[in-house]
Protein backbone atom coordinates (compact mmCIF):
# COMPACT_ATOMS: atom_id res chain seq x y z
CA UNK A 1 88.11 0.77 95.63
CA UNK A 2 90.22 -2.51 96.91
CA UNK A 3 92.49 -2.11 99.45
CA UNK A 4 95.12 -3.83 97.42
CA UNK A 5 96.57 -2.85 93.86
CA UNK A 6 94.75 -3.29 91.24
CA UNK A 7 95.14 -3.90 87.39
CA UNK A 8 92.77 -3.69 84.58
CA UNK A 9 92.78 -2.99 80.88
CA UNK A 10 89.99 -1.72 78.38
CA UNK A 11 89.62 -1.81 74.70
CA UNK A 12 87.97 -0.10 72.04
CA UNK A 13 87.27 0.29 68.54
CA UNK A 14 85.28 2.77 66.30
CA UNK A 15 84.01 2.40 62.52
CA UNK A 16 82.92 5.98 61.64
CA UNK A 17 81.89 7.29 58.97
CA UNK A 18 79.87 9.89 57.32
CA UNK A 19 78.01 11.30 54.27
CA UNK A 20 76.49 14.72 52.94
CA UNK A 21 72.71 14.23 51.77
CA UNK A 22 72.05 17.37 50.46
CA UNK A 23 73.26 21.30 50.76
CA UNK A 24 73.72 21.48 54.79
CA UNK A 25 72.65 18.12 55.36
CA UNK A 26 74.55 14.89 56.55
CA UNK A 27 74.12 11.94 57.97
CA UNK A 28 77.07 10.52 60.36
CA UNK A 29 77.05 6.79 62.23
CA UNK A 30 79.30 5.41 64.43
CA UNK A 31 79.33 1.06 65.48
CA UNK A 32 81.78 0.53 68.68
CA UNK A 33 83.48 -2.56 69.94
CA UNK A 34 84.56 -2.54 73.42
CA UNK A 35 85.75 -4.95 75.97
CA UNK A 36 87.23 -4.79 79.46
CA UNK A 37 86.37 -3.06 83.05
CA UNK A 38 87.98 -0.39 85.27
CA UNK A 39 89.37 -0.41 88.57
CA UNK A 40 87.41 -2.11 91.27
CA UNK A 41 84.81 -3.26 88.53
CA UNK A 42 84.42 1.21 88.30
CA UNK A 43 83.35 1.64 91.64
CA UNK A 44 85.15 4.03 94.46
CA UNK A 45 85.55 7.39 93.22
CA UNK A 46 82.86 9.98 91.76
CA UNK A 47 85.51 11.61 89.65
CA UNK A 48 86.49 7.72 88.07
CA UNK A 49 89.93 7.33 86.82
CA UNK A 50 88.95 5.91 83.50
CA UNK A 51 86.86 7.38 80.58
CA UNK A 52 87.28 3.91 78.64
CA UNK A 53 85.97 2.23 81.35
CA UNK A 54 82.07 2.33 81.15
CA UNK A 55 80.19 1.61 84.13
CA UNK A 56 79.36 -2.00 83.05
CA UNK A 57 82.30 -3.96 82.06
CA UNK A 58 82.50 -6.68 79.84
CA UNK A 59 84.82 -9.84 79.92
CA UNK A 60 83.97 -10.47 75.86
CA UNK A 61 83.91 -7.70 73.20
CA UNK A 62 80.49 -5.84 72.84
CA UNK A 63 79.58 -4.29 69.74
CA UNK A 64 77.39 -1.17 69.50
CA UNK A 65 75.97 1.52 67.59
CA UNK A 66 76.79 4.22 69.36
CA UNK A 67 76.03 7.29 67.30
CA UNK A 68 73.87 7.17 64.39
CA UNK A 69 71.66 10.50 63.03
CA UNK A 70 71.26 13.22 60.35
CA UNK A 71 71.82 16.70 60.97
CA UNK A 72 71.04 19.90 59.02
CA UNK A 73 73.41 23.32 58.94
CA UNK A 74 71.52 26.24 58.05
CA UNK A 75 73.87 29.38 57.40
CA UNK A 76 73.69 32.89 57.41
CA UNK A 77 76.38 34.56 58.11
CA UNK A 78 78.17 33.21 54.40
CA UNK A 79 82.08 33.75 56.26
CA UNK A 80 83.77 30.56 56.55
CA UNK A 81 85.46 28.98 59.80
CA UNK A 82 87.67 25.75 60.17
CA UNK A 83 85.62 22.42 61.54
CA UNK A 84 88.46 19.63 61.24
CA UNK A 85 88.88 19.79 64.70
CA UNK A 86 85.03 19.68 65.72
CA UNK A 87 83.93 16.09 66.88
CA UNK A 88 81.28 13.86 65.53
CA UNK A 89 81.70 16.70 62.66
CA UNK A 90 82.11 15.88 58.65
CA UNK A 91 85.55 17.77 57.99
CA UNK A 92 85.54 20.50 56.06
CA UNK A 93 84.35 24.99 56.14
CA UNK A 94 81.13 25.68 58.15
CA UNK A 95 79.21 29.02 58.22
CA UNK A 96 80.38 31.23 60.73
CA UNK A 97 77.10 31.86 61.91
CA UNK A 98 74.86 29.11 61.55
CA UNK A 99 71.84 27.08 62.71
CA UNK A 100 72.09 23.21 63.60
CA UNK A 101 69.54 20.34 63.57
CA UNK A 102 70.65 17.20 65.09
CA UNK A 103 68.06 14.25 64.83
CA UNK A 104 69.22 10.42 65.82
CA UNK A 105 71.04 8.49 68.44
CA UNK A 106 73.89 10.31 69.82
CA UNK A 107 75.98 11.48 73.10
CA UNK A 108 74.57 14.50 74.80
CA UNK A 109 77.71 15.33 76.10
CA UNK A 110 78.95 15.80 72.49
CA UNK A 111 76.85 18.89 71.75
CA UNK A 112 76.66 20.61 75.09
CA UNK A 113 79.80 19.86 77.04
CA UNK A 114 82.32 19.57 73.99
CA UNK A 115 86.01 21.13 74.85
CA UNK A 116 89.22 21.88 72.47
CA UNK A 117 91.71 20.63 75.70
CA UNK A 118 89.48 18.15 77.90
CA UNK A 119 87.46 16.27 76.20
CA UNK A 120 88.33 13.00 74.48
CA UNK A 121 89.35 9.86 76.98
CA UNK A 122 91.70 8.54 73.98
CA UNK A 123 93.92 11.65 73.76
CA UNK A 124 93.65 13.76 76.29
CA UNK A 125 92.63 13.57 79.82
CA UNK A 126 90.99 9.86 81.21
CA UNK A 127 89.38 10.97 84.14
CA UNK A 128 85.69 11.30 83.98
CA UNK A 129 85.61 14.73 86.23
CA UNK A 130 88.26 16.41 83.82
CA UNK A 131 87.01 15.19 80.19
CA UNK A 132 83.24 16.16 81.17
CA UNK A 133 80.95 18.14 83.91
CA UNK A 134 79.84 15.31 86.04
CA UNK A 135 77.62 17.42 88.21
CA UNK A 136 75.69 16.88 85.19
CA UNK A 137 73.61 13.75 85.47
CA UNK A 138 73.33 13.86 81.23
CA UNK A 139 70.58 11.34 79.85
CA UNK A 140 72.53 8.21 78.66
CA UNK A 141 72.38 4.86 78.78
CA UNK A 142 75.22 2.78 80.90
CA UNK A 143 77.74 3.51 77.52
CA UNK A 144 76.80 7.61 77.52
CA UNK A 145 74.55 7.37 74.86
CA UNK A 146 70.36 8.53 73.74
CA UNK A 147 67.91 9.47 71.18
CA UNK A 148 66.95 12.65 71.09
CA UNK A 149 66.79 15.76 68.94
CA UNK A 150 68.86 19.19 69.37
CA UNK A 151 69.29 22.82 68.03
CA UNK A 152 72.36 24.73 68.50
CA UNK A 153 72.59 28.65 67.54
CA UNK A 154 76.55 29.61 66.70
CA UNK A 155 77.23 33.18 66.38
CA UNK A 156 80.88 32.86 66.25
CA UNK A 157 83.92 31.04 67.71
CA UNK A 158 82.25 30.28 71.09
CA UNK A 159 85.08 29.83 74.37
CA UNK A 160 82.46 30.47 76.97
CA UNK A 161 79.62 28.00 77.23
CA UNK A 162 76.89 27.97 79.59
CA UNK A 163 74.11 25.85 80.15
CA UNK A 164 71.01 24.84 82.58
CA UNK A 165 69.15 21.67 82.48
CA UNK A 166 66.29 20.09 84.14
CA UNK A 167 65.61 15.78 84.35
CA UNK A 168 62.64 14.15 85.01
CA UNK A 169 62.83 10.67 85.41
CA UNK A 170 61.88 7.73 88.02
CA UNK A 171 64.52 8.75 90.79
CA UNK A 172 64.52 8.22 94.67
CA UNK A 173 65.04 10.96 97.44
CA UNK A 174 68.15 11.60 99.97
CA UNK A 175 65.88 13.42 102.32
CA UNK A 176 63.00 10.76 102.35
CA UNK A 177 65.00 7.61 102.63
CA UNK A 178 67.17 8.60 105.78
CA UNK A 179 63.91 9.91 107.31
CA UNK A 180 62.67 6.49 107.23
CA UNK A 181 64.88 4.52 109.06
CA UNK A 182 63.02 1.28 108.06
CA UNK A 183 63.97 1.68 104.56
CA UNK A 184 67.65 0.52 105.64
CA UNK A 185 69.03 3.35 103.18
CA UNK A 186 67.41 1.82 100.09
CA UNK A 187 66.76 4.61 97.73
CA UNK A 188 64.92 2.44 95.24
CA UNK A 189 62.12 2.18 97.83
CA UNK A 190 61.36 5.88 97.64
CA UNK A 191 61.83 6.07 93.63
CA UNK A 192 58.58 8.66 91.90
CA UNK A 193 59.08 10.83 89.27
CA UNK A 194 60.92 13.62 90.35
CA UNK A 195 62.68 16.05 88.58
CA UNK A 196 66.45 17.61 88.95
CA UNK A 197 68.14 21.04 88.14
CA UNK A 198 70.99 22.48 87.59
CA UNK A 199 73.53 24.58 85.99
CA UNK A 200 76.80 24.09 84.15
CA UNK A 201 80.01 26.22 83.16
CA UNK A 202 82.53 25.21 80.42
CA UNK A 203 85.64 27.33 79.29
CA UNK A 204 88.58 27.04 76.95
CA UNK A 205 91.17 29.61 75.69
CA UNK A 206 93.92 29.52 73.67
CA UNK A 207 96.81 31.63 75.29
CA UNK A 208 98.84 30.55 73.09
CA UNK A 209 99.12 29.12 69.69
CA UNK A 210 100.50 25.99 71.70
CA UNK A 211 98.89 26.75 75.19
CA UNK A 212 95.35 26.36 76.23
CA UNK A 213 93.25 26.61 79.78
CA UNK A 214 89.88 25.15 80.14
CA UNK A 215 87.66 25.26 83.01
CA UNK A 216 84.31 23.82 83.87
CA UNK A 217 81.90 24.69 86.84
CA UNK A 218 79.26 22.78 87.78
CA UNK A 219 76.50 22.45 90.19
CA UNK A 220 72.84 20.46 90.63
CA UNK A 221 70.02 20.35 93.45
CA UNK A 222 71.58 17.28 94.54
CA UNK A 223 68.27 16.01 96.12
CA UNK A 224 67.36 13.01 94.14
CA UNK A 225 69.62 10.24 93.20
CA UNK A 226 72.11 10.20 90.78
CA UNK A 227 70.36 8.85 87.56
CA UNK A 228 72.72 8.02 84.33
CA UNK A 229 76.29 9.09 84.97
CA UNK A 230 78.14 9.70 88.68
CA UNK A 231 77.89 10.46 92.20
CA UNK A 232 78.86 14.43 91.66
CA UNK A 233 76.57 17.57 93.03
CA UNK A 234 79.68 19.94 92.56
CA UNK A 235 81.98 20.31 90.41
CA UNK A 236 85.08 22.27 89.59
CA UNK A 237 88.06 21.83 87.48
CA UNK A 238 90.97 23.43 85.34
CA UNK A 239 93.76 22.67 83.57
CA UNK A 240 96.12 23.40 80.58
CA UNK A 241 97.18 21.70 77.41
CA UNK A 242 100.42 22.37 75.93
CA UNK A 243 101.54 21.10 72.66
CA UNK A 244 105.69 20.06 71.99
CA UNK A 245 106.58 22.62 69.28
CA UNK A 246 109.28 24.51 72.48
CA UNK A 247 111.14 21.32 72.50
CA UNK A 248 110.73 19.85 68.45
CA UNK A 249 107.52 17.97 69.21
CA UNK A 250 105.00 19.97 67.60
CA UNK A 251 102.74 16.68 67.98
CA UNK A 252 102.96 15.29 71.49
CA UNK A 253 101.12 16.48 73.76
CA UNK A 254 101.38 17.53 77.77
CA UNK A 255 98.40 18.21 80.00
CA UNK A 256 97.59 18.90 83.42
CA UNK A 257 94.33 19.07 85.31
CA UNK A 258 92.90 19.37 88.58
CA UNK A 259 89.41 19.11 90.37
CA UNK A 260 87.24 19.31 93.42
CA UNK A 261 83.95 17.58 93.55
CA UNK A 262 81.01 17.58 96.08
CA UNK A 263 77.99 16.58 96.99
CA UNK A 264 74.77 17.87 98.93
CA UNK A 265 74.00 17.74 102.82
CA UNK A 266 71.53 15.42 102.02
CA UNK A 267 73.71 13.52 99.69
CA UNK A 268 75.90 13.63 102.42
CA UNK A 269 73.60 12.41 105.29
CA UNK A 270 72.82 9.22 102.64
CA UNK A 271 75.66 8.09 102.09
CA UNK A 272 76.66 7.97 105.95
CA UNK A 273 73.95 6.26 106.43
CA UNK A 274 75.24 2.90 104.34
CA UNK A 275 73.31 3.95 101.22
CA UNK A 276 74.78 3.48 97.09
CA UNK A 277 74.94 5.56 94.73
CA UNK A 278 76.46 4.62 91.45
CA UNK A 279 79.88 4.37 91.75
CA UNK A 280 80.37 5.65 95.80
CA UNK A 281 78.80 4.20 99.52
CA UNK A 282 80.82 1.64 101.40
CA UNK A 283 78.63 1.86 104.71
CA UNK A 284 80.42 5.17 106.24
CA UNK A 285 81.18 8.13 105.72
CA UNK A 286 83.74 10.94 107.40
CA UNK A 287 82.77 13.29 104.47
CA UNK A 288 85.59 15.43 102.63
CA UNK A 289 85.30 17.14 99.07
CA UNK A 290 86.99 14.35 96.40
CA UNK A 291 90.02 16.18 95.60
CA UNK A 292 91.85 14.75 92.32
CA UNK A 293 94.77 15.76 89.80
CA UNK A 294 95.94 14.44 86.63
CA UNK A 295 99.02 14.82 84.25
CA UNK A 296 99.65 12.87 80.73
CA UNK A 297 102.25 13.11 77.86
CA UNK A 298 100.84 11.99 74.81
CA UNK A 299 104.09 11.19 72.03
CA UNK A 300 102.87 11.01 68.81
CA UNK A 301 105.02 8.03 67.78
CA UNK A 302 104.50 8.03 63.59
CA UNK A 303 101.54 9.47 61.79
CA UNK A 304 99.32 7.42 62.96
CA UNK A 305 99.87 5.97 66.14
CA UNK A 306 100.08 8.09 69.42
CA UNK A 307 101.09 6.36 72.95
CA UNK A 308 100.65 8.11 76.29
CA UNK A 309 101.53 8.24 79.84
CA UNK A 310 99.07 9.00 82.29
CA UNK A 311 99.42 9.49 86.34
CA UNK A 312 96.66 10.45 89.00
CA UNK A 313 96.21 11.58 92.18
CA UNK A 314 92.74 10.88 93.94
CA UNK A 315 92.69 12.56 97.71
CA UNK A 316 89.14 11.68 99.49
CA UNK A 317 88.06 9.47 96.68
CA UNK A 318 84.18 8.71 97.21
CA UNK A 319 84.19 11.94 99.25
CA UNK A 320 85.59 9.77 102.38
CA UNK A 321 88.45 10.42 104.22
CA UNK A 322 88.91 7.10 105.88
CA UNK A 323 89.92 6.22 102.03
CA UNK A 324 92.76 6.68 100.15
CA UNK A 325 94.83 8.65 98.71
CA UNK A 326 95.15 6.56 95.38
CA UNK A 327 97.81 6.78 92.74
CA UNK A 328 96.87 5.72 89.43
CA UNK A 329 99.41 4.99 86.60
CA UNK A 330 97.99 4.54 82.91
CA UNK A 331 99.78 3.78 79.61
CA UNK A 332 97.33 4.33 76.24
CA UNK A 333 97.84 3.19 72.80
CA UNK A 334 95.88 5.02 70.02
CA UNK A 335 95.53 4.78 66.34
CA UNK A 336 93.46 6.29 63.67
CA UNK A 337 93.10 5.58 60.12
């Protein structure tokens, strides 16, 4: 990141909406207009301070469909549970045991890494290593998005989630570019098709009626470049969510989370060697784990219109201790109609 402070500013709207086709079916699209960049143009820290902030910024607003596809419910259990608080989900009863087709142009993060307390970057936590697992290199675009098609089996109110994925796409080695010194650490000179593995963790539970925890593990190969999303091989992080009702604020919100992320030897090795990833290299290296913590209040101002206060603590960031430690102060204005 620069050595100096820094200031930057992001914007975004959504246009959602929705529509049932048929008994279980439904059809939901989503167009986005965003416009700004993070801090240091989001480069410096695996675990980036911003989920707003998408990887490539933009000085003019950028429209974009961002979710658009049909998806079929099958039941079979015929008992009823609450969705109003699922995302990306028309409102209203669901089957408590139930089959789900999605089919379209959507965020694989939203099906398989979904969390009640750390999840959304407009409400809840910003950074990117406490709202998702980013030892999972998801397939996305540079916004977070893909086409693709998914099935999901609920058999009841799921708090445990667990989940292994393999990628194959056109990626570089660690281990083969530093063995070639003559490749001056360019990992795009040793890009094949390769594949990557790994495994990930999530958790939430309510202790509380106005308490929850969430956790999420995660951990890949970490031999072939990071792909779609961040510099991250291992991940861990935890955190709780506690709503106002103890002091009359049954609507604001107070959260605190924490994390440690890794990378491989090789990873490692690469980096020290002057090589890039996507948002971390700067030449050297005196490798530590990124170490990072984050607090917000979110004050629900009127009905409509929330405004938070966000602080972080990156120690480490980019996994080198010749950087940092970086404080990061955040104010967020959200409103929904």
């Amino acid at each position: 990141m620069k050595p100096g402070g820094d200031v930057e500013d992001t914007v975004s709207v959504d246009v959602t909406g929705g529509v049932r086709l048929w008994h279980g079916g439904e059809f939901f699209a989503d167009f986005l207009v965003w416009q700004g960049y993070g801090l240091s143009n989001s480069l410096g820290a695996a675990g980036f301070p911003n989920g707003e902030a998408f990887r490539i910024g933009t000085t003019y607003p950028d429209a974009y469909i961002s979710r658009a596809f049909i998806r079929e419910t099958i039941g079979f259990s015929g008992e009823k549970e609450a969705a109003d608080d699922a995302p990306f989900e028309l409102r209203g009863a669901v089957d408590a045991r139930r089959l789900t087709f999605t089919v379209g142009h959507f965020s694989a993060k939203d099906i398989f890494d979904s969390n009640a307390y750390a999840n959304d970057s407009r409400t809840q936590f910003m950074n990117w290593s406490v709202m998702a697992n980013t030892a999972w290199d998801y397939p996305a675009n540079t916004l977070g998005f893909t086409n693709g098609a998914a099935v999901e089996w609920t058999a009841h109110t799921c708090t445990a989630r667990f989940f292994a994925y393999i990628t194959h796409a056109h990626m570089g080695n660690y281990q083969e570019t530093i063995n070639n010194p003559n490749l001056s650490a360019n990992i795009m000179l040793t890009r094949a098709y390769r594949s990557k593995y790994g495994f990930g963790l999530n958790l939430e539970q309510e202790i509380h009626k106005d308490l929850g925890a969430f956790m999420r593990l995660g951990w890949s190969d970490g031999k072939n470049e990071t792909w779609e999303f961040t510099d991250v091989d291992r991940t861990a992080s935890a955190g709780l969510s506690l709503k106002g009702a103890r002091w009359r604020r049954p609507e604001d919100t107070v959260g605190l989370g924490a994390v440690v992320n890794g990378i491989s030897a090789a990873h490692r090795q690469f980096l020290a060697a002057g090589g890039l990833g996507i948002t971390v290299g700067d030449g050297a290296l005196d490798y530590r784990s990124e170490r990072l913590a984050e607090a917000y209040y979110n004050w629900k101002v009127a009905k409509r219109l929330g405004l938070t206060l966000d602080y972080q603590y990156e120690k480490d960031p980019a996994y080198n201790h010749a950087r940092g430690p970086i404080h990061i102060f955040a104010t967020r204005l959200h409103t929904e109609f």
